[in-house]
Every structure is written in structure tokens, then in C-alpha cells.
Protein backbone atom coordinates (compact mmCIF):
# COMPACT_ATOMS: atom_id res chain seq x y z
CA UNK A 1 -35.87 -6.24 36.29
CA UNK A 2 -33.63 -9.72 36.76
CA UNK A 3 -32.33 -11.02 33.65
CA UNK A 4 -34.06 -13.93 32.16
CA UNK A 5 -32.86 -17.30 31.76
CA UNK A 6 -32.44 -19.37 29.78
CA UNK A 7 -33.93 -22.85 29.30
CA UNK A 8 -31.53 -25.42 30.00
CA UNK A 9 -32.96 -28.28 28.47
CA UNK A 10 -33.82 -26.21 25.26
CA UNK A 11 -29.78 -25.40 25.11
CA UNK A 12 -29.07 -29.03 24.76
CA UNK A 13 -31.62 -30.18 22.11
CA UNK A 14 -31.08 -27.11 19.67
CA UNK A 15 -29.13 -25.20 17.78
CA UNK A 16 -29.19 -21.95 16.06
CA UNK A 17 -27.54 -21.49 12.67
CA UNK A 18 -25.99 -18.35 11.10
CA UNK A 19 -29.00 -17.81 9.46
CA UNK A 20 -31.48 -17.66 12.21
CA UNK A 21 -32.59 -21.13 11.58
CA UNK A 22 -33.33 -23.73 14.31
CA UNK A 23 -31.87 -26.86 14.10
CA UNK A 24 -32.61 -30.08 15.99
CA UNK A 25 -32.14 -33.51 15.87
CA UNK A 26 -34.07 -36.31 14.12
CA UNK A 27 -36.54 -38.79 16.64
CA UNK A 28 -36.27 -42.26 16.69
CA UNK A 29 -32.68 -42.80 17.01
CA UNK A 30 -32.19 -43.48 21.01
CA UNK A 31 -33.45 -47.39 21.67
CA UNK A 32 -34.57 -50.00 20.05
CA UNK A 33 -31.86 -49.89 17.01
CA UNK A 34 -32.29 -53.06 16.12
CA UNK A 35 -34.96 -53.85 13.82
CA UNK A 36 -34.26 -50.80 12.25
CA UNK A 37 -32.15 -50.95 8.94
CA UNK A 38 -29.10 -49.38 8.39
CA UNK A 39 -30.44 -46.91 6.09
CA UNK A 40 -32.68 -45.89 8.38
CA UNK A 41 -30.32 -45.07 11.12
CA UNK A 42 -28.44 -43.20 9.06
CA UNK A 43 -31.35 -41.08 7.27
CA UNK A 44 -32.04 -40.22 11.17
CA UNK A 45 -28.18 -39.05 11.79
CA UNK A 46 -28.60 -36.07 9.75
CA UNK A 47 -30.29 -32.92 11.73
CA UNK A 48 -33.99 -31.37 11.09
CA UNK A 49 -35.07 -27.52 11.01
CA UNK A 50 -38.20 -27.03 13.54
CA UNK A 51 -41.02 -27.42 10.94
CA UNK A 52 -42.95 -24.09 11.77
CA UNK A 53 -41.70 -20.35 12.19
CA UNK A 54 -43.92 -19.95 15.12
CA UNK A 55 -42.16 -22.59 17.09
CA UNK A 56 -38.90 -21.31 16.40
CA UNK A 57 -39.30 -17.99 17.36
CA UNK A 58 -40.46 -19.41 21.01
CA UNK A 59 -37.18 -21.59 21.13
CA UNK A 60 -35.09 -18.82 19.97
CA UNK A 61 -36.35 -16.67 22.92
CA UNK A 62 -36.04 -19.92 25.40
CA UNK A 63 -32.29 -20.47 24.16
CA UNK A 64 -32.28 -16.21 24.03
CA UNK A 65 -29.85 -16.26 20.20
């Protein structure tokens, strides 16, 4: 059996922490910067865990860690 592989677009959009955790980053921060505030942008720098343990288990095995 050929090994599997792994998604590539999946590798770029998330991490794995040491924990088992999946991290990924906040929406709303590619275009259209300008009417939002400050505050706002910066609120959106900081990274997000995937919100249910049922999707991270599917990324985890797309991103195979």
C-alpha cells in the first residue's frame, strides 16, 4: 500500500501545537483593511484553535502530525 499524502493546502493554513491542538489563523484579515479599526486588525493577528474536536482530528490526519 503507497503512502498517503498529505494535503498541501491544509500544511499551509495550520498548525499543530505540542499539545495536539490545531491552530489556525483568524478570517477577515486579507482585503478590505480599511474601514476596519485598528483594534480590530489587531484582535484578528492573534491565531484561533479549530472550534470542534471532530474537525481537528480530520486536519490532523490531512496534515498526518
Amino acid at each position: 500500500m503507497p503512502k498517503m499524502k498529505s494535503h498541501s493546502g491544509a500544511k499551509k493554513r495550520f498548525r499543530v501545537t505540542a499539545t495536539g491542538r490545531v491552530k489556525r489563523a483568524q478570517q477577515g484579515k486579507n482585503h478590505i483593511l480599511t474601514k476596519k479599526s485598528r483594534k480590530r486588525k489587531a484582535d484578528l493577528r492573534q491565531g484561533a484553535y479549530m472550534g470542534s474536536d471532530k474537525e481537528a482530528a480530520t486536519i490532523r490526519t490531512m496534515i498526518q502530525k
